[in-house]
N, C-alpha and C. Protein backbone atom coordinates (compact mmCIF):
# COMPACT_ATOMS: atom_id res chain seq x y z
N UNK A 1 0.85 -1.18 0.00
CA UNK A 1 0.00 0.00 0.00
C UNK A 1 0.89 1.24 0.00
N UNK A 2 0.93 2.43 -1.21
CA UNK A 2 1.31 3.24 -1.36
C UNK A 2 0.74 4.64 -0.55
N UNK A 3 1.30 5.35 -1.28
CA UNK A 3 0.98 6.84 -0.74
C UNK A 3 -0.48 6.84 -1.45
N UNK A 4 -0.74 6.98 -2.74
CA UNK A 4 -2.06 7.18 -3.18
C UNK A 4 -3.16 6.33 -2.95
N UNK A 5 -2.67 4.96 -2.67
CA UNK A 5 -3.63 3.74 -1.94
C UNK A 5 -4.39 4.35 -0.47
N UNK A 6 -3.39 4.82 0.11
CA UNK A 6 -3.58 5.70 1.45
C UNK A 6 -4.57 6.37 0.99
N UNK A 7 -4.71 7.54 0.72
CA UNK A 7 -5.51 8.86 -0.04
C UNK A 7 -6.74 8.09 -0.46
N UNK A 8 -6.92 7.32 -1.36
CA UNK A 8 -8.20 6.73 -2.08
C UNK A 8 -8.87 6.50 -0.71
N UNK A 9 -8.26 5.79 -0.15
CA UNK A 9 -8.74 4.86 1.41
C UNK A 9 -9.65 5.51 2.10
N UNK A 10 -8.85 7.01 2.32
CA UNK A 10 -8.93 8.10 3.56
C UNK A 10 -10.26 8.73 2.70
N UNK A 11 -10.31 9.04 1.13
CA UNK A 11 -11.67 9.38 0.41
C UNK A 11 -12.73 8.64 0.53
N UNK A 12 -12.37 7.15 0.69
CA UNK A 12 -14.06 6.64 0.79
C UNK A 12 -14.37 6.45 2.23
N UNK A 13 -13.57 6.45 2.88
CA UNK A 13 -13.85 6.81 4.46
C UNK A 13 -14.56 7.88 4.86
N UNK A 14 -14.26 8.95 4.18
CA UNK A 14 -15.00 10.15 4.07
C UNK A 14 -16.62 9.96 3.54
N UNK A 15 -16.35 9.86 2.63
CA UNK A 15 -17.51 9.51 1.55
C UNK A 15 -17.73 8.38 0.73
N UNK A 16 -18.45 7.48 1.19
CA UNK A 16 -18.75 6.31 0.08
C UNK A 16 -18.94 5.78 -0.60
N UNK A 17 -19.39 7.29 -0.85
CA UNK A 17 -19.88 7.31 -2.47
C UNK A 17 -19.45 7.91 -3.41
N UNK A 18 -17.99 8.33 -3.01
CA UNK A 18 -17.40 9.17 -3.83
C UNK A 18 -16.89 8.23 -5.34
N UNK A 19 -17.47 9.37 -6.31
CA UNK A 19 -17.05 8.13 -7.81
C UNK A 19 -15.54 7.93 -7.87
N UNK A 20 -15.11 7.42 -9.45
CA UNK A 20 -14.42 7.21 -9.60
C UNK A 20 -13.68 8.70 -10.17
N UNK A 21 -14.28 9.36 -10.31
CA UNK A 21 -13.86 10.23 -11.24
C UNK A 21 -13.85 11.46 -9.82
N UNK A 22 -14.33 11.74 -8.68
CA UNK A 22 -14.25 12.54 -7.91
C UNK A 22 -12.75 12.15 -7.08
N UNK A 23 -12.79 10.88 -6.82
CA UNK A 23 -11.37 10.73 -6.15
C UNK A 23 -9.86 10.49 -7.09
N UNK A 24 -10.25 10.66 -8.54
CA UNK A 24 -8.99 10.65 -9.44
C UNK A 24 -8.59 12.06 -9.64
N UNK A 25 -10.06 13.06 -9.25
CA UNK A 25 -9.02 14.83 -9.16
C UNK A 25 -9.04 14.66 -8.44
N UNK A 26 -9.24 14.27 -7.02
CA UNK A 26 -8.46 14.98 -5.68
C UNK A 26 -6.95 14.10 -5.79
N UNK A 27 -6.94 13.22 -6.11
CA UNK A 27 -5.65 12.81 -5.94
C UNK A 27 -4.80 12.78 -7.40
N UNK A 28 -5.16 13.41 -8.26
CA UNK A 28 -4.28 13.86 -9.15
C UNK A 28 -3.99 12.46 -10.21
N UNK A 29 -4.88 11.50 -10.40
CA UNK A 29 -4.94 10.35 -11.31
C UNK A 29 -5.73 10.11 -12.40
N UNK A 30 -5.81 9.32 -13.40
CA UNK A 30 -7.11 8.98 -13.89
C UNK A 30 -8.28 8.68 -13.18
N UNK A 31 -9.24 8.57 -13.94
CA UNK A 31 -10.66 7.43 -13.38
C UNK A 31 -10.01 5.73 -13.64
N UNK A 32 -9.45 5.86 -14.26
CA UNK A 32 -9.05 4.27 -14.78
C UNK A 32 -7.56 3.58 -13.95
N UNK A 33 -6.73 4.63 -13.55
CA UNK A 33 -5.83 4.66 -12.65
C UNK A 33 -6.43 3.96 -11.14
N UNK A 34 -7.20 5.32 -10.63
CA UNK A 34 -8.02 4.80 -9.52
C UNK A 34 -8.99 3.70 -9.53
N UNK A 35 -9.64 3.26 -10.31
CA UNK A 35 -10.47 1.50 -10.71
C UNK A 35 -9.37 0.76 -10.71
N UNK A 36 -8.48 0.48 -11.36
CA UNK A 36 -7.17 -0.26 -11.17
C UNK A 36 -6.77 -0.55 -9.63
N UNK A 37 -6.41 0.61 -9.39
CA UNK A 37 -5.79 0.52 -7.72
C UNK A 37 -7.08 0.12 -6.48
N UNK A 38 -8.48 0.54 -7.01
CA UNK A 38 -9.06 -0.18 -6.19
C UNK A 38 -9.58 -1.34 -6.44
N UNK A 39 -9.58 -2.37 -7.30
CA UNK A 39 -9.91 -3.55 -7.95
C UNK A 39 -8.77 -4.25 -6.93
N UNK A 40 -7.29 -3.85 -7.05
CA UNK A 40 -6.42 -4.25 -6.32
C UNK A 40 -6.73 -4.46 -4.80
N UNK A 41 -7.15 -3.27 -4.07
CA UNK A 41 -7.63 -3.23 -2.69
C UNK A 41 -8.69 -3.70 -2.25
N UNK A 42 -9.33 -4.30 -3.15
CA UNK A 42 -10.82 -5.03 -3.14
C UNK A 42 -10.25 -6.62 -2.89
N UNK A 43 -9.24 -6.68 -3.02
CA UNK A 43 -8.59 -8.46 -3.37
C UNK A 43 -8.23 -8.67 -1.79
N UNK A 44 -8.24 -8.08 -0.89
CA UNK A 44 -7.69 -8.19 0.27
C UNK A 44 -7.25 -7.25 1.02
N UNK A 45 -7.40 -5.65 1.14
CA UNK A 45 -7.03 -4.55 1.67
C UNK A 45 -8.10 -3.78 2.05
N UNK A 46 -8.97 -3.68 1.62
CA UNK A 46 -10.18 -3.12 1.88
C UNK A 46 -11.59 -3.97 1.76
N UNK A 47 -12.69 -3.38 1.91
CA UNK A 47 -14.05 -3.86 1.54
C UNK A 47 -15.02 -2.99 1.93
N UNK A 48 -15.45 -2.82 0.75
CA UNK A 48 -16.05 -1.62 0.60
C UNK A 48 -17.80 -2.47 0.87
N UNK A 49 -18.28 -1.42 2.20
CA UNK A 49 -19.75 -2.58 2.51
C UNK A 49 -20.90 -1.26 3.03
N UNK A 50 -22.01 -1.64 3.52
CA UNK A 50 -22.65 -0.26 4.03
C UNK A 50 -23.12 -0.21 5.17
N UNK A 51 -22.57 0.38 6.51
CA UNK A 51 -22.64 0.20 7.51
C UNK A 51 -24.05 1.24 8.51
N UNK A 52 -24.35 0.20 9.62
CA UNK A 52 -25.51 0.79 10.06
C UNK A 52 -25.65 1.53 11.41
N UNK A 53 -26.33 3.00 11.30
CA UNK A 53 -26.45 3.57 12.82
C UNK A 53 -26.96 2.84 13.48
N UNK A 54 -26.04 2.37 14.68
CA UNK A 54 -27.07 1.72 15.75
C UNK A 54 -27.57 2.86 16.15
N UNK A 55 -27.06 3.65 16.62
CA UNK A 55 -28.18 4.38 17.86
C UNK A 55 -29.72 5.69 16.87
N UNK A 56 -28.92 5.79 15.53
CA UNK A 56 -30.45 6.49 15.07
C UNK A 56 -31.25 5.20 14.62
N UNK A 57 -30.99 3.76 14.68
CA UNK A 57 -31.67 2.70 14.64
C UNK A 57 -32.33 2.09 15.91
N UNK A 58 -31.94 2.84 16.88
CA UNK A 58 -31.67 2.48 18.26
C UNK A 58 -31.85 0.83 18.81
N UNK A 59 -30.68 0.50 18.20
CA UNK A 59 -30.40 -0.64 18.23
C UNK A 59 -28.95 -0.99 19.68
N UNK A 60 -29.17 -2.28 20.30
CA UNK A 60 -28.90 -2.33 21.22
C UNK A 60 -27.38 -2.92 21.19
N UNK A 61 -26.36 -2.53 21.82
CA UNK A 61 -25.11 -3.24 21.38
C UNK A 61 -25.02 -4.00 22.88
N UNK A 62 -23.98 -4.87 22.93
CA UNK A 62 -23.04 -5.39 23.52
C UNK A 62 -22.04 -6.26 23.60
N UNK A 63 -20.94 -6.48 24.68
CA UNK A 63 -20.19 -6.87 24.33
C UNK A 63 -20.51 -8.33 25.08
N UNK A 64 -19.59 -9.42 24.93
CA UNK A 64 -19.86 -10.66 25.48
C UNK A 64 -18.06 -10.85 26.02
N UNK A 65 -17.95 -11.67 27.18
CA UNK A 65 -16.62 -11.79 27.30
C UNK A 65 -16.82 -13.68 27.68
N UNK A 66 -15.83 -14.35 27.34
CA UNK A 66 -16.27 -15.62 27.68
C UNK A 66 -14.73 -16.78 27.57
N UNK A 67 -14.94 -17.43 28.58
CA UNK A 67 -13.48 -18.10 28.60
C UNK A 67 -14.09 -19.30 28.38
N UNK A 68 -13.67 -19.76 27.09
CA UNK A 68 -13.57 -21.03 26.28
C UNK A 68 -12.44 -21.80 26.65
N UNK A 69 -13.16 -23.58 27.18
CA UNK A 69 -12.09 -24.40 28.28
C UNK A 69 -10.82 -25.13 26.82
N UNK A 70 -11.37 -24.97 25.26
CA UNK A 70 -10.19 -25.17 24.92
C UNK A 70 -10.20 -24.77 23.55
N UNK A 71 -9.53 -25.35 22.45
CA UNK A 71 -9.01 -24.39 21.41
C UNK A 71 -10.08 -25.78 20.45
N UNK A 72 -10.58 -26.77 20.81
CA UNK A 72 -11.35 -27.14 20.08
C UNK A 72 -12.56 -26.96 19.88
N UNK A 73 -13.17 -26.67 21.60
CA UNK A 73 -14.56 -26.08 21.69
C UNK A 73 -14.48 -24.38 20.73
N UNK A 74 -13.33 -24.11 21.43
CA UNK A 74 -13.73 -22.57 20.36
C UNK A 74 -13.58 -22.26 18.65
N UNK A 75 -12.98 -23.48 18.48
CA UNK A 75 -13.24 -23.65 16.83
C UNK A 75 -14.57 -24.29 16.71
N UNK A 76 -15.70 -25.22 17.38
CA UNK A 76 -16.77 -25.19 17.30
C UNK A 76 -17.83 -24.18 17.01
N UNK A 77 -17.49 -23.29 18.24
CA UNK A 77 -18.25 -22.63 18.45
C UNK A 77 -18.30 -21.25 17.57
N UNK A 78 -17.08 -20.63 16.76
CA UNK A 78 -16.89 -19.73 15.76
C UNK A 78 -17.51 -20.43 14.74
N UNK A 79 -17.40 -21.60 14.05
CA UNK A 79 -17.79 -22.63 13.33
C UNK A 79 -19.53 -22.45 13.59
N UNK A 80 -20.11 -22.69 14.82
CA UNK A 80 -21.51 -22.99 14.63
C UNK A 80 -22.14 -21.27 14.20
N UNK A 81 -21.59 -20.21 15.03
CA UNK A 81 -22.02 -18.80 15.06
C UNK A 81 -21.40 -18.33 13.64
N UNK A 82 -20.80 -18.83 12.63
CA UNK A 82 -20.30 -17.84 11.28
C UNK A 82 -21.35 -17.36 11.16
N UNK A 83 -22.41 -17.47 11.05
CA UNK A 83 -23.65 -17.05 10.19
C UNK A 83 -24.57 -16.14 10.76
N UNK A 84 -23.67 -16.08 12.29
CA UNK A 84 -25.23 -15.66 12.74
C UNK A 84 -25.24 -14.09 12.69
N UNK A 85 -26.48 -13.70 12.25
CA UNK A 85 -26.65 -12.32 11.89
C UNK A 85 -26.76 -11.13 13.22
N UNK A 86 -26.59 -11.70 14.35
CA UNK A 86 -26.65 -10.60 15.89
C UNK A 86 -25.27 -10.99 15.95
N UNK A 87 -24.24 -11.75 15.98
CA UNK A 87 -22.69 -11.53 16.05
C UNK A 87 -22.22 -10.40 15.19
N UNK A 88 -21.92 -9.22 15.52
CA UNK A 88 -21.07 -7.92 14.67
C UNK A 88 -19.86 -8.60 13.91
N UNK A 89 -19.08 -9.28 15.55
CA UNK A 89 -17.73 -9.80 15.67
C UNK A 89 -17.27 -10.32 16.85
N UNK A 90 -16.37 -11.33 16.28
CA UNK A 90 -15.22 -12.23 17.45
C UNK A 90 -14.47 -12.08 17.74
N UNK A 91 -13.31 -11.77 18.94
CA UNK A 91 -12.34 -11.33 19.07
C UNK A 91 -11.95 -12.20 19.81
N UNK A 92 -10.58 -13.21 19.20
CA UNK A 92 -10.12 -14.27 20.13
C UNK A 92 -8.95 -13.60 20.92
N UNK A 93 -8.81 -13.50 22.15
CA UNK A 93 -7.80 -13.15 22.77
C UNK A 93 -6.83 -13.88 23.62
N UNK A 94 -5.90 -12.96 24.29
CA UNK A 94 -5.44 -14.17 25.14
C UNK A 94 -5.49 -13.51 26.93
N UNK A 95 -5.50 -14.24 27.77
CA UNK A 95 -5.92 -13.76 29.16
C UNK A 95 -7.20 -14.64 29.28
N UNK A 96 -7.86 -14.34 30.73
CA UNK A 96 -8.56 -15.68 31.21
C UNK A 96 -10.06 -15.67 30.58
N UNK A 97 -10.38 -14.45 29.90
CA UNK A 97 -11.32 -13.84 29.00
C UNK A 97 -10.86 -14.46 27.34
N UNK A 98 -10.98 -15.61 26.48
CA UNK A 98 -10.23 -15.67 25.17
C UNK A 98 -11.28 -15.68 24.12
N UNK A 99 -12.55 -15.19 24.50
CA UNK A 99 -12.77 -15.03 23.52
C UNK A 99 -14.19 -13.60 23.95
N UNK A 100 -13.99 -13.01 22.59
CA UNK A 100 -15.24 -11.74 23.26
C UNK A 100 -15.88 -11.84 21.80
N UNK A 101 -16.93 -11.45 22.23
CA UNK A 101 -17.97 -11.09 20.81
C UNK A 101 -19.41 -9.24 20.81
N UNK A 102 -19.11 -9.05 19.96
CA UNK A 102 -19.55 -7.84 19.83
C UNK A 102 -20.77 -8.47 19.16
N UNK A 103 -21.99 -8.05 20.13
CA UNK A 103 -23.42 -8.35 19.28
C UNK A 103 -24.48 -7.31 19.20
N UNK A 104 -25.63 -7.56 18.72
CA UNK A 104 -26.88 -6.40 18.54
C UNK A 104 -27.92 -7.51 19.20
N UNK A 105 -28.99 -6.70 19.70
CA UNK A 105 -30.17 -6.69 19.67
C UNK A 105 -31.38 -5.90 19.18
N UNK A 106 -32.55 -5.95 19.17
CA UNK A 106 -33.19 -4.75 18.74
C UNK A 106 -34.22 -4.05 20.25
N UNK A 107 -34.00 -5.00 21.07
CA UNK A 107 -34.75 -4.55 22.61
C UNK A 107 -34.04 -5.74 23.77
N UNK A 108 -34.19 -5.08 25.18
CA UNK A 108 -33.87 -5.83 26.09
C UNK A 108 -33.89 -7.07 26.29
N UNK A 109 -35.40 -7.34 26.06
CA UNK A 109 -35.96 -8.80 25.86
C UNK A 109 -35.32 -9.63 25.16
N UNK A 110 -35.21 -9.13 23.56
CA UNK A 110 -33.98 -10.20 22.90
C UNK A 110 -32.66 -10.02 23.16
N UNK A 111 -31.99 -9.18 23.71
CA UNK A 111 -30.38 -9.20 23.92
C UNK A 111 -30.27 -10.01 25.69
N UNK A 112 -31.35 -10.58 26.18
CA UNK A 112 -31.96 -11.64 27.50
C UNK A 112 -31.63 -12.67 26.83
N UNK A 113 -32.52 -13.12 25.73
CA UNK A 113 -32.58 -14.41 24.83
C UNK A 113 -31.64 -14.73 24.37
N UNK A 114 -30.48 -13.19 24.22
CA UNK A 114 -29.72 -14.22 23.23
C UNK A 114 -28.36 -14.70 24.23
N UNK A 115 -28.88 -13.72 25.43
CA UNK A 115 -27.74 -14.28 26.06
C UNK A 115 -28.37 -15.80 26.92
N UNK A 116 -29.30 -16.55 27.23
CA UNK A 116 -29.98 -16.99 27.70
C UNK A 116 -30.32 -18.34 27.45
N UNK A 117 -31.01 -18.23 25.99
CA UNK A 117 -31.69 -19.24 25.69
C UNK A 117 -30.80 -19.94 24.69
N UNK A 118 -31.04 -21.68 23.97
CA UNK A 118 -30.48 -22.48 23.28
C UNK A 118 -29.59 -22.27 21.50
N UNK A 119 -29.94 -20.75 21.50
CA UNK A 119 -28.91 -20.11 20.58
C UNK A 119 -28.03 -18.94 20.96
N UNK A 120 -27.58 -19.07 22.58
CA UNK A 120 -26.93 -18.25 23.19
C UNK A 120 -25.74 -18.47 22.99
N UNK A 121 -24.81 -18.08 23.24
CA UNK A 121 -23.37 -17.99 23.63
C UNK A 121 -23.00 -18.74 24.89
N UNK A 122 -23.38 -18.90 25.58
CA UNK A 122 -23.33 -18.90 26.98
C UNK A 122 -23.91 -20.35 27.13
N UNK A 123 -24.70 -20.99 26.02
CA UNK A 123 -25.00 -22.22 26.46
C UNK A 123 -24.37 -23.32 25.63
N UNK A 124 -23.27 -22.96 24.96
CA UNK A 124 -22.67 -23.96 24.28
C UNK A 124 -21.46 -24.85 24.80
N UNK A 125 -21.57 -26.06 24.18
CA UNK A 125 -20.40 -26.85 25.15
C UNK A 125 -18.94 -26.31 25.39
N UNK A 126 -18.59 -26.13 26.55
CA UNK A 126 -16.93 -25.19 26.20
C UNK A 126 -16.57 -24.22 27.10
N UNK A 127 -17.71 -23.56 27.31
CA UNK A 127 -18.33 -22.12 27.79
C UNK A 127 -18.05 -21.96 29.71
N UNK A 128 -16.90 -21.91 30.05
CA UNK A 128 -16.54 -22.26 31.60
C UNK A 128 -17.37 -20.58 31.79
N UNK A 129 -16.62 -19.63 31.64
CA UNK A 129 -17.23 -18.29 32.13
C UNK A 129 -18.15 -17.18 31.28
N UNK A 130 -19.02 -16.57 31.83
CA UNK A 130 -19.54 -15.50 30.37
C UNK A 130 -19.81 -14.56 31.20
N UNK A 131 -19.80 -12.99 30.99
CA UNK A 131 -20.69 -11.92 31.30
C UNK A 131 -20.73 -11.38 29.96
N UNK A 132 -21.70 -10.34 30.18
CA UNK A 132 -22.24 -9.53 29.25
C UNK A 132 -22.47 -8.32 29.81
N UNK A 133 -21.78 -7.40 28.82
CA UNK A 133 -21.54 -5.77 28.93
C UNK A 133 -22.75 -5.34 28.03
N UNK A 134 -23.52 -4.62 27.97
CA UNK A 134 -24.48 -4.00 27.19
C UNK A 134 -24.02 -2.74 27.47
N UNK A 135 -23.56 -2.20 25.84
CA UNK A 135 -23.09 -0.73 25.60
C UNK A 135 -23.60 0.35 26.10
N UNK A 136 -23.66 1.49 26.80
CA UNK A 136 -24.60 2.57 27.18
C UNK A 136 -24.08 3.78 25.98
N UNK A 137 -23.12 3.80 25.62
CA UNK A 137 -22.79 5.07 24.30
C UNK A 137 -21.62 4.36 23.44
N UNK A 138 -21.60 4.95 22.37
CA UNK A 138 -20.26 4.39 21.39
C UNK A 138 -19.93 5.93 20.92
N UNK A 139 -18.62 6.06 21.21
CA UNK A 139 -17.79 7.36 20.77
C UNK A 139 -17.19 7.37 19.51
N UNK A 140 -17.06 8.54 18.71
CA UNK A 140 -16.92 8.75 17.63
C UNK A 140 -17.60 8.70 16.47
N UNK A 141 -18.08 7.08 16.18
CA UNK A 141 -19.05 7.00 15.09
C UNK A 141 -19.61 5.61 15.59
N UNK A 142 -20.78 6.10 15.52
CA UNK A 142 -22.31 4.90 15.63
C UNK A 142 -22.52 4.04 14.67
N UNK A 143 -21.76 3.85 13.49
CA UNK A 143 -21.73 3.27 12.26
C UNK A 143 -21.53 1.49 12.91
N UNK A 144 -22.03 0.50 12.76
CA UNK A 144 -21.75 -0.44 12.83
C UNK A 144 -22.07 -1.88 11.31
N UNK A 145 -21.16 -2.30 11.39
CA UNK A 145 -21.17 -3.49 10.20
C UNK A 145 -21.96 -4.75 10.26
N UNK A 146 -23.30 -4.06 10.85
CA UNK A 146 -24.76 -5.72 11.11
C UNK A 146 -25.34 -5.84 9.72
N UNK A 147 -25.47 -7.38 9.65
CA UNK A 147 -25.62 -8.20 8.69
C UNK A 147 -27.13 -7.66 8.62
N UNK A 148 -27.72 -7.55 7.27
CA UNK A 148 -29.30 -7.48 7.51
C UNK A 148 -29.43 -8.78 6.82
N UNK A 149 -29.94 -9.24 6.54
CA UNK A 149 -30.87 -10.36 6.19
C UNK A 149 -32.03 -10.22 4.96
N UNK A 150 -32.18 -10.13 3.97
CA UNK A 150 -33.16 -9.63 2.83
C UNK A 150 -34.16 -10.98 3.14
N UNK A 151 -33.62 -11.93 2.68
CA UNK A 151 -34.50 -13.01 2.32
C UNK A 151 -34.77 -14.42 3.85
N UNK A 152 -35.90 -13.64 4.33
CA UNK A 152 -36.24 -14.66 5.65
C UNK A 152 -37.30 -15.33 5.48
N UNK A 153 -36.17 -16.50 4.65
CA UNK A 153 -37.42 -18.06 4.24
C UNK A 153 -37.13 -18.71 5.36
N UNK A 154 -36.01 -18.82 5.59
CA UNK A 154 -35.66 -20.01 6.17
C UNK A 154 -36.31 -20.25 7.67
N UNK A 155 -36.74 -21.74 8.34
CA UNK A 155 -37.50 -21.98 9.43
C UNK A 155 -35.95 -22.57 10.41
N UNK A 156 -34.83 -22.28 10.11
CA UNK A 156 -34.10 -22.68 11.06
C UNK A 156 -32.93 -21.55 11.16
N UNK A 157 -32.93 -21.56 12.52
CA UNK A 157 -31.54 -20.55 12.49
C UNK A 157 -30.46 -20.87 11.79
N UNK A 158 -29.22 -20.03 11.22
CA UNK A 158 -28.22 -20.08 10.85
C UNK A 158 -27.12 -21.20 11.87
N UNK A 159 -27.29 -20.75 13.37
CA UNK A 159 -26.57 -21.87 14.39
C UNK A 159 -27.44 -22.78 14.44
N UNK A 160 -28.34 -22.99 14.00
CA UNK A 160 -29.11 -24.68 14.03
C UNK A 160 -30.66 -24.58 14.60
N UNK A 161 -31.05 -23.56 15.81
CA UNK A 161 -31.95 -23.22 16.28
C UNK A 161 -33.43 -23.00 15.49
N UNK A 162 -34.26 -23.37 16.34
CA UNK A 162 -36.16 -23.75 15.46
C UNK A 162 -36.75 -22.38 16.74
N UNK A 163 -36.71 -21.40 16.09
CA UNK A 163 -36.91 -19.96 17.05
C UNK A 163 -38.72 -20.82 17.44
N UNK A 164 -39.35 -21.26 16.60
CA UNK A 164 -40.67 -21.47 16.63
C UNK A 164 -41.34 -21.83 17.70
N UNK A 165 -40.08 -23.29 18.56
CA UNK A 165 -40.85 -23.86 19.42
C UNK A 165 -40.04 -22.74 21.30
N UNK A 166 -39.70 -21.85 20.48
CA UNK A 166 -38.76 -21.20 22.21
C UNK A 166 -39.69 -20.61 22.74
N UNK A 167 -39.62 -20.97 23.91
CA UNK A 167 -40.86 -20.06 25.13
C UNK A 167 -40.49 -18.88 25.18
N UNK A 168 -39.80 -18.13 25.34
CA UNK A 168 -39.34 -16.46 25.29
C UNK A 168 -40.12 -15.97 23.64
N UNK A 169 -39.73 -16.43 22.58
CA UNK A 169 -40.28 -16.38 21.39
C UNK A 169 -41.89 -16.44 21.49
N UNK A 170 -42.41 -17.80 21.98
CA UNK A 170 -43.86 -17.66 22.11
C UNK A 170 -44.59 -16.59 23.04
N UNK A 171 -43.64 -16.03 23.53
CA UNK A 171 -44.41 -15.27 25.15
C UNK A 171 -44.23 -13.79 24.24
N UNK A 172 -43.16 -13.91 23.41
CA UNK A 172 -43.04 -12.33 22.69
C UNK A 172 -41.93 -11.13 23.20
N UNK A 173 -42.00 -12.43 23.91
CA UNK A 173 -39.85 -12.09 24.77
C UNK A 173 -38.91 -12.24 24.23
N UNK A 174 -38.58 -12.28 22.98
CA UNK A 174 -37.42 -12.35 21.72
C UNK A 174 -37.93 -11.77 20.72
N UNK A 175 -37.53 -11.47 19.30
CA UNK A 175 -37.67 -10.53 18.21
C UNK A 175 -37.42 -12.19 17.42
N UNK A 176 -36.97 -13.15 17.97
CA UNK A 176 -36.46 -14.04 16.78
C UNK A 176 -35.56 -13.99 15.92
N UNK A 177 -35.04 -15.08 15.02
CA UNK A 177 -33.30 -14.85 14.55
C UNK A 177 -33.53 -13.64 13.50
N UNK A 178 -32.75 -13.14 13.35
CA UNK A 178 -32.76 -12.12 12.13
C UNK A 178 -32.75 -12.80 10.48
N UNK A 179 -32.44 -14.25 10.79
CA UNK A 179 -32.27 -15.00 9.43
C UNK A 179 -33.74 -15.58 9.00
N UNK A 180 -34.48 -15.68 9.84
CA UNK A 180 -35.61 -16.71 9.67
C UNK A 180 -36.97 -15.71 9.13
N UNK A 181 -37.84 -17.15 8.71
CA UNK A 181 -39.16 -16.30 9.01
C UNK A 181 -40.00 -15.96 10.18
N UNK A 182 -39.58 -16.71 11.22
CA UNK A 182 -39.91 -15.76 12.53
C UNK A 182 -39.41 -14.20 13.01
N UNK A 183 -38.34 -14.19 12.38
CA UNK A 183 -38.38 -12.84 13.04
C UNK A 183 -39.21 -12.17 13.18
N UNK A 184 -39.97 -10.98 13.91
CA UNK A 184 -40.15 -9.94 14.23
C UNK A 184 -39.71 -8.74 14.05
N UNK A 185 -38.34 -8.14 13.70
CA UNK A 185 -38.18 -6.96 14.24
C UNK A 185 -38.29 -6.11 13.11
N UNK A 186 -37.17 -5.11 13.02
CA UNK A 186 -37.23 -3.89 11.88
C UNK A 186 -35.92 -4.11 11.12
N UNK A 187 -35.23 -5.12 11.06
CA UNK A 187 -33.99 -4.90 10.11
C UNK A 187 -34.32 -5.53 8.66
């Protein structure tokens, strides 16, 4: 990554929508120069995606902290959650905390469920310790990278879960997976 790789970077950071032809005059290139160099940064340097206000969505964050008893359960368990659309992100660490996950909810009730019930975090084999931090502000920018979901055919969660038959779900105490046709909510 060059000096002008930098610059393009720092332009769509700014603006996302800036064309091809707006960031080849500020940085003194072609339009075809700059498509080149970002075709390149698209291969593994960047990814260009469209990220969502939690809080003018007022959508619920938190964090999860959880000490996984070994390095096989926690390849399970990244393995069963790839898909799931309330994980933001995983952060494997090291200290007695090794693994944390950044999630959403859309109300109290479901960020309960998800810490709670049989598509939780907290109830999978592995799982020696868990708390859960629920965000009260995020500084700088509210922008977050949650999966929406267009097409909710499917009757089974992404981690394996049947939202249909869960008592929190039937009582109206969950929003349901964001993948399915149960959901409920607004994403």
């Amino acid at each position: 990554m060059d000096e002008k790789d930098r610059k393009i970077i720092s332009i769509l950071q700014r603006n996302g929508k800036a064309t091809l032809s707006e960031i080849a005059e500020e940085i003194g290139m072609s339009a075809m120069g700059v498509k080149k160099r970002l075709d390149k940064l698209e291969k593994g340097e960047i990814k260009l995606t469209a990220l969502l206000n939690v809080e003018k969505l007022k959508i619920i964050t938190a964090i999860i902290a959880m000490e996984v008893e070994s390095a096989e359960a926690l390849e399970k368990l990244l393995k069963r959650f790839e898909n799931c659309p309330r994980i933001i992100k995983f952060f494997v660490t090291t200290g007695s905390y090794n693994l944390f996950a950044l999630i959403f909810a859309e109300d109290y009730h479901s960020l309960e469920s998800v810490s709670l019930e049989r598509c939780s975090l907290r109830s999978q084999p592995g799982i020696r310790r868990f708390e859960i931090y629920p965000i009260q502000e995020i500084y700088y920018d509210s922008y977050l990278d949650i999966r929406v979901v267009a097409d909710k055919s499917e009757e089974i969660a992404p981690c394996g879960v049947f939202c249909g038959d869960c008592k929190r779900y039937e009582a109206g105490k969950c929003l349901g997976c964001p993948a399915t046709k149960f959901y409920r909510g607004r994403l």
